[in-house]
Protein backbone atom coordinates (compact mmCIF):
# COMPACT_ATOMS: atom_id res chain seq x y z
CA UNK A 1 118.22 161.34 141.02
CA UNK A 2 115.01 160.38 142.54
CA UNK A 3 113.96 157.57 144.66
CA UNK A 4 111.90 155.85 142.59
CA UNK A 5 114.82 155.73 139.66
CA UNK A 6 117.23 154.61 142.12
CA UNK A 7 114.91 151.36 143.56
CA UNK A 8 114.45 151.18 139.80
CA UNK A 9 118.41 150.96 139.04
CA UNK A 10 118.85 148.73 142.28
CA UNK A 11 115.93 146.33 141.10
CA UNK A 12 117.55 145.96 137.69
CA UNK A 13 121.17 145.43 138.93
CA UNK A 14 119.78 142.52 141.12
CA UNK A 15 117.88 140.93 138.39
CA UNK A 16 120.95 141.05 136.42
CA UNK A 17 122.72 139.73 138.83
CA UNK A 18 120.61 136.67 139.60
CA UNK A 19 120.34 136.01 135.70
CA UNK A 20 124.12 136.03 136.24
CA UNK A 21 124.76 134.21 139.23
CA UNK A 22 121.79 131.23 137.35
CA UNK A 23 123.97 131.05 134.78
CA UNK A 24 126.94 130.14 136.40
CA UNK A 25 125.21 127.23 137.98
CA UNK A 26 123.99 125.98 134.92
CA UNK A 27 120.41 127.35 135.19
CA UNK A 28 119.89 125.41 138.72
CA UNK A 29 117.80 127.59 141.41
CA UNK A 30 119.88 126.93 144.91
CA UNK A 31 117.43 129.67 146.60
CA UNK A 32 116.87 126.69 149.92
CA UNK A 33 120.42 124.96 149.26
CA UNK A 34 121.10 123.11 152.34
CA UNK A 35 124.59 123.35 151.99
CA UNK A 36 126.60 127.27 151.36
CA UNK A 37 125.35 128.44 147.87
CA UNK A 38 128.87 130.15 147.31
CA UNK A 39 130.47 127.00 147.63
CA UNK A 40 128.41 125.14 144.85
CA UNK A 41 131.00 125.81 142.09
CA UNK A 42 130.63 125.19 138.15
CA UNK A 43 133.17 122.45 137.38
CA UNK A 44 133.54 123.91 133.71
CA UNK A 45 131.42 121.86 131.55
CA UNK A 46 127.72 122.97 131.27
CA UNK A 47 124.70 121.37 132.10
CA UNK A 48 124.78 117.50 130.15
CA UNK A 49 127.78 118.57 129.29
CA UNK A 50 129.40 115.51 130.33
CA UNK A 51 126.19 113.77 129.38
CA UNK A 52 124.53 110.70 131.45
CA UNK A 53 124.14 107.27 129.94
CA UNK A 54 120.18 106.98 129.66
CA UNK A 55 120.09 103.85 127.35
CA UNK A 56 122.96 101.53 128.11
CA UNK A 57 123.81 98.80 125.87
CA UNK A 58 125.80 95.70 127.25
CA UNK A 59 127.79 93.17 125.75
CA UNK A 60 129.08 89.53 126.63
CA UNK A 61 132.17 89.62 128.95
CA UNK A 62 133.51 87.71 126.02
CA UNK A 63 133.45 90.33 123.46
CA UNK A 64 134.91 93.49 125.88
CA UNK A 65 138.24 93.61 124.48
CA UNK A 66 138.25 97.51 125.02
CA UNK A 67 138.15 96.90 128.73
CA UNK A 68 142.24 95.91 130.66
CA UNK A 69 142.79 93.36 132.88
CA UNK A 70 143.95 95.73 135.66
CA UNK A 71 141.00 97.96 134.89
CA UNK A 72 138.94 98.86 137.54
CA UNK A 73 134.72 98.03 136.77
CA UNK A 74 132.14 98.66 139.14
CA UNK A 75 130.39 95.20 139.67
CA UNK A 76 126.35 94.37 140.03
CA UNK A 77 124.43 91.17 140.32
CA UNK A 78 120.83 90.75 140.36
CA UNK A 79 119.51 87.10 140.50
CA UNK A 80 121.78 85.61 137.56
CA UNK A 81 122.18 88.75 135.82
CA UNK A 82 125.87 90.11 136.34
CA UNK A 83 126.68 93.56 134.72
CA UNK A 84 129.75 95.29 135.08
CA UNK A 85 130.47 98.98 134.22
CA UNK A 86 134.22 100.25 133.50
CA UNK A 87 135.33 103.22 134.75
CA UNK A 88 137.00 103.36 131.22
CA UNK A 89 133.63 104.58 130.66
CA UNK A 90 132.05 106.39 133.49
CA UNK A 91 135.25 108.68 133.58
CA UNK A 92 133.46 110.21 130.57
CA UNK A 93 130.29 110.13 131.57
CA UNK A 94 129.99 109.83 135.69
CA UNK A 95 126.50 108.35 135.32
CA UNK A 96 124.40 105.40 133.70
CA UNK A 97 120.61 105.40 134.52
CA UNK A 98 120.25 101.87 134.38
CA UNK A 99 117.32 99.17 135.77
CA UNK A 100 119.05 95.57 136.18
CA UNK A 101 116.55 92.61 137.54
CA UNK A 102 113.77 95.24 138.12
CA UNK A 103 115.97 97.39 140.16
CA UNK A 104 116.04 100.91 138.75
CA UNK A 105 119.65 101.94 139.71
CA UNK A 106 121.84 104.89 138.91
CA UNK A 107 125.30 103.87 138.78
CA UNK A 108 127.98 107.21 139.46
CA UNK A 109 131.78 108.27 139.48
CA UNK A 110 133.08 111.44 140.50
CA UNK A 111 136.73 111.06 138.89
CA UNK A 112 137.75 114.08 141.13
CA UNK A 113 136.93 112.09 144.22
CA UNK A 114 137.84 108.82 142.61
CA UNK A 115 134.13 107.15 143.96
CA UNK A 116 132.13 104.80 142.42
CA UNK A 117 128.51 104.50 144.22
CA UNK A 118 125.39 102.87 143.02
CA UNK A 119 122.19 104.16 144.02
CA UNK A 120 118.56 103.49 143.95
CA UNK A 121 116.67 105.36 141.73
CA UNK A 122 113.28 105.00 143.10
CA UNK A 123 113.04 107.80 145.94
CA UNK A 124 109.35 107.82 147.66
CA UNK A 125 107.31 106.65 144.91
CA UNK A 126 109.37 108.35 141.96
CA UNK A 127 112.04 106.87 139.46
CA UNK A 128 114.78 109.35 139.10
CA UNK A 129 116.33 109.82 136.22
CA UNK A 130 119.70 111.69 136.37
CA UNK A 131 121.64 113.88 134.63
CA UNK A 132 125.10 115.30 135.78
CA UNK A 133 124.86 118.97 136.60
CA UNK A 134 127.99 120.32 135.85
CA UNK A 135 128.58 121.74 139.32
CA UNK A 136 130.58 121.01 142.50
CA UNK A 137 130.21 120.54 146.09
CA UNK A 138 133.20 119.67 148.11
CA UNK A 139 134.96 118.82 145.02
CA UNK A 140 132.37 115.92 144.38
CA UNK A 141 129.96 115.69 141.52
CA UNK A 142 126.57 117.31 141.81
CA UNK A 143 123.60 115.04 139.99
CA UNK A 144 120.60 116.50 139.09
CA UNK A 145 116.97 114.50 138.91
CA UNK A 146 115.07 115.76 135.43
CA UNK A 147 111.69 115.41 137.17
CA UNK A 148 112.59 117.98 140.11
CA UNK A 149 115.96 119.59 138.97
CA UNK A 150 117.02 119.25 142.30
CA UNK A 151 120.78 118.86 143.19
CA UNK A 152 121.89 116.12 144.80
CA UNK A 153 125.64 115.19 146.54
CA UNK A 154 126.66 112.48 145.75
CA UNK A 155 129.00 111.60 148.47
CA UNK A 156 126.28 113.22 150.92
CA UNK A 157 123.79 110.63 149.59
CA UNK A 158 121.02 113.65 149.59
CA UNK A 159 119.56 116.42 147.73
CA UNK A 160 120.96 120.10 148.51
CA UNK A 161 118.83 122.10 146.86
CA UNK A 162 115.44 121.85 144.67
CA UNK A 163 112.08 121.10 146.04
CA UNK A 164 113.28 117.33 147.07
CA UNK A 165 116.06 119.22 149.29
CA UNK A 166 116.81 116.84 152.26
CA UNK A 167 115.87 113.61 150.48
CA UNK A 168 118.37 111.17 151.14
CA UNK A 169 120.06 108.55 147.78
CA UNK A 170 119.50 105.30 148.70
CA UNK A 171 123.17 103.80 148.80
CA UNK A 172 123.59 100.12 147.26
CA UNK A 173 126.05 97.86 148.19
CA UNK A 174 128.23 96.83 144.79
CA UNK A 175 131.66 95.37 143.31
CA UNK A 176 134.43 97.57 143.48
CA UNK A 177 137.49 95.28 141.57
CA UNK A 178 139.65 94.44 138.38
CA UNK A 179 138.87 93.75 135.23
CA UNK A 180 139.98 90.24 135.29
CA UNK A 181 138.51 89.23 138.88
CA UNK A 182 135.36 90.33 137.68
CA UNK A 183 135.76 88.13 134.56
CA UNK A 184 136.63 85.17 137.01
CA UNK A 185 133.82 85.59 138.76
CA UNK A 186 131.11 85.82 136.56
CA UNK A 187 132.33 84.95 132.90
CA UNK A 188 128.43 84.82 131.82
CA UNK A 189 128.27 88.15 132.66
CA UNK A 190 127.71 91.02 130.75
CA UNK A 191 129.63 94.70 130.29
CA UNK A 192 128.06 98.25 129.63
CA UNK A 193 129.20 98.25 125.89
CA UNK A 194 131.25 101.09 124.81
CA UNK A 195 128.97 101.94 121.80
CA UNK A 196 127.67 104.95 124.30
CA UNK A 197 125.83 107.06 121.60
CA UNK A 198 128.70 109.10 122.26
CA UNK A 199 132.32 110.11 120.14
CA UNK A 200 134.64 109.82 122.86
CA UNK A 201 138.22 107.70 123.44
CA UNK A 202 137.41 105.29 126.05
CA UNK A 203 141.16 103.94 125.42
CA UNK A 204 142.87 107.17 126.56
CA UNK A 205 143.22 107.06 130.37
CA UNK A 206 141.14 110.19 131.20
CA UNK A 207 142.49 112.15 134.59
CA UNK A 208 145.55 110.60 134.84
CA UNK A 209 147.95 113.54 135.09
CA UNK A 210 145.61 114.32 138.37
CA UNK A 211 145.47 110.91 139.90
CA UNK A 212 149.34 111.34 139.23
CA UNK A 213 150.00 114.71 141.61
CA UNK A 214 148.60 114.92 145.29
CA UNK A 215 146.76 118.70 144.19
CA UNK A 216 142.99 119.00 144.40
CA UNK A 217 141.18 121.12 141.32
CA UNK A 218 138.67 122.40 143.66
CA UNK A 219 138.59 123.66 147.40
CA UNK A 220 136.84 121.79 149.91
CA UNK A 221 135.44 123.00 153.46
CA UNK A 222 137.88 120.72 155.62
CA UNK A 223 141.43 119.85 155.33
CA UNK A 224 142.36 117.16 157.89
CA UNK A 225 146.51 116.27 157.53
CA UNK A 226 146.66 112.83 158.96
CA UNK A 227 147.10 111.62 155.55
CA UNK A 228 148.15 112.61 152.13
CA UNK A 229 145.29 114.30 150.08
CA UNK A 230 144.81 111.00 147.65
CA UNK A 231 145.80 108.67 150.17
CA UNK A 232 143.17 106.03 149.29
CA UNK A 233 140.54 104.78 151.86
CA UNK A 234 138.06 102.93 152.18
CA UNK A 235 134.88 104.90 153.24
CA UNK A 236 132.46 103.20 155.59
CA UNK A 237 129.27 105.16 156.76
CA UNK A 238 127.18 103.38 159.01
CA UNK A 239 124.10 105.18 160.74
CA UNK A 240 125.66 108.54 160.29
CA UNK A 241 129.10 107.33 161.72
CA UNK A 242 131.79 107.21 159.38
CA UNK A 243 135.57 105.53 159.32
CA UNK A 244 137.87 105.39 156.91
CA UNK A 245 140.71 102.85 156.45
CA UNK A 246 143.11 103.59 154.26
CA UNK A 247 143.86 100.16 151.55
CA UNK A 248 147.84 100.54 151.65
CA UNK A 249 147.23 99.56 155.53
CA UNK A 250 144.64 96.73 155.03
CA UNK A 251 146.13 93.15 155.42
CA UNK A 252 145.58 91.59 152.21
CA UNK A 253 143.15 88.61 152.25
CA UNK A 254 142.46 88.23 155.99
CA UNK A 255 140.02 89.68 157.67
CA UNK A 256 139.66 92.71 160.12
CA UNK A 257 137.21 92.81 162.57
CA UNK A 258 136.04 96.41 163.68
CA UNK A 259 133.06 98.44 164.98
CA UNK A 260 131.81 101.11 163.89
CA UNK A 261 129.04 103.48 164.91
CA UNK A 262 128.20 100.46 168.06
CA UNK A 263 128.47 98.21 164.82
CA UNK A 264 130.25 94.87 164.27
CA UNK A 265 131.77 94.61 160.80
CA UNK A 266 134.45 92.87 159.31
CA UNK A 267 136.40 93.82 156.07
CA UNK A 268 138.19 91.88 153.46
CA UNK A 269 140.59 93.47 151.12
CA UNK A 270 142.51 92.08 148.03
CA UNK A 271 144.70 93.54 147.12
CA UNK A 272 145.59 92.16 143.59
CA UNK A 273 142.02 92.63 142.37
CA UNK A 274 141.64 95.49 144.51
CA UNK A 275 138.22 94.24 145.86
CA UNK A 276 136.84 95.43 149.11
CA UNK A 277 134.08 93.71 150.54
CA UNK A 278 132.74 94.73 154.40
CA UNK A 279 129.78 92.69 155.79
CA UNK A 280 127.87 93.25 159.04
CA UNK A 281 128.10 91.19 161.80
CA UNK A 282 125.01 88.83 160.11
CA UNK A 283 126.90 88.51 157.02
CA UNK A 284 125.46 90.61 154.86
CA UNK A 285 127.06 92.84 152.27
CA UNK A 286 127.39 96.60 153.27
CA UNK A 287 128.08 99.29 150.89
CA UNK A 288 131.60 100.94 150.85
CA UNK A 289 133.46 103.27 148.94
CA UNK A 290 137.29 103.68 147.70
CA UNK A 291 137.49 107.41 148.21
CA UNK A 292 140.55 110.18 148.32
CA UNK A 293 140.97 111.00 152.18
CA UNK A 294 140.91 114.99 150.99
CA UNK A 295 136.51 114.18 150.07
CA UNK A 296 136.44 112.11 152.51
CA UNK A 297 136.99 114.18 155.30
CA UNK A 298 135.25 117.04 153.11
CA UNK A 299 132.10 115.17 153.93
CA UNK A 300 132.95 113.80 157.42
CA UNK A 301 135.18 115.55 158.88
CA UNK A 302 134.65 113.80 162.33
CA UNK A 303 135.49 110.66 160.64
CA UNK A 304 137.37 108.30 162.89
CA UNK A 305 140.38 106.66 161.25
CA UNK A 306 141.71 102.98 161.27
CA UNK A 307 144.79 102.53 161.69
CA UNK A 308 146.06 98.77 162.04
């Protein structure tokens, strides 16, 4: 067998094998991934396959009888404009490309992680528009941009792979509660409507034989055994330095008063509504996430944690 066949045999077995290896990520090119290629895994669905809300329609709070009072919505406010987005829906759907009072915002939920974050869409001088990818990192939903194709982490707030590798998701501070506090709060408001475009059952509770076990689906890079895998906590990342604080711990309705990263913050949880707020030591509102300790630590694994 000559030379030349065998580079030609070797060149064709590689092509083959990068066709392959493309196609179990969904098409996505992770050549520069900033993060271990082998460890972006394909969560089973296909690219869109859980497809992205691109033109959500809302209705008055008044007419939502789909949504529970002890559901769980994901709360914004712009101005006088309230909206609030059930995870009754974003279970089936992890993202809504949305724009409320000007803002262009992408609002996301990784049901594996159990974390709701809101995000700006405008990065540099571009409006994102995402799509969920259909792949894994850390457990934790990968997005995708359609303008770039890049990948981004959602609980790493940045792209890790594509040509806007390194650029970092602006976080947004937003409304993590029940149902019926949200309703109390802002009855004027209005809620992503359930008329998706889409044929799916938002009344069947979606994920809850896994919310139900302490197992993870996927394997993630750390495994730190202070705490139970889906022990919930409350995810604070301030300057790069992260805490978590786990809810069952948190006094309900008074306040604790902690620093984190050299920062003063304090933290109010309720536990009825299940409504965290955290504000900085100048009052103002700082974004937070209710996260399993498993992805949390996944993400930071140098993570101090509170305990009371």
């Amino acid at each position: 067998m000559s030379h030349h066949f065998i580079l030609l045999l070797m060149g064709a077995w590689f092509s083959a094998f990068a066709l392959m290896h493309a196609e179990s990520l969904n098409g996505f090119d992770v050549s520069n991934a900033s993060v271990p290629a082998a460890e972006i895994l394909s969560g089973g669905p296909p690219r869109d396959g859980i497809p992205s809300i691109n033109m959500p329609k809302f209705i008055p709070a008044s007419e939502a009888h789909f949504v529970r009072d002890e559901d769980i919505v994901i709360g914004l406010t712009r101005g006088n404009l309230a909206r609030a987005y059930p995870l009754r829906i974003l279970v089936w759907h992890e993202i809504v490309n949305d724009t409320i009072g000007g803002d262009a915002v992408a609002v996301t939920y990784c049901p594996l992680c159990g974390t709701s974050m809101v995000f700006d869409r405008k990065i540099g001088d571009t409006i994102r528009n995402f799509g969920v990818s259909g792949l894994l990192y850390n457990s934790n939903v990968l997005l995708y941009d359609r303008e770039t194709e890049s990948l981004w982490s959602q609980l790493a707030m940045e792209a890790v792979s594509g040509s806007s590798v390194g650029a970092k998701l602006p976080w947004l501070p937003s409304e993590h509660l029940t149902w019926k506090e949200w309703r109390t709060k802002h009855p004027d408001g209005e809620v992503l409507s359930s008329d998706t475009g889409h044929d799916r059952d938002y009344g069947e509770e979606a994920y809850a034989s896994y919310f139900d076990t302490d197992g993870t689906m996927f394997p993630v890079r750390h495994r730190r055994t202070e705490l139970r895998n889906k022990t919930w906590v409350l995810g604070v990342n301030l300057s790069g330095n992260a805490k978590a604080y786990p809810v069952e711990n948190l006094p309900d309705g008074k306040p604790v008063r902690d620093r984190v990263g050299g920062q003063d913050i304090e933290i109010l949880w309720n536990k009825a509504s299940q409504h965290p707020v955290v504000r900085d030591a100048d009052g103002k509102e700082t974004p937070s996430v209710i996260v399993f300790w498993f992805a949390w630590q996944a993400f930071h694994p140098e993570t101090e944690l509170w305990k009371p």
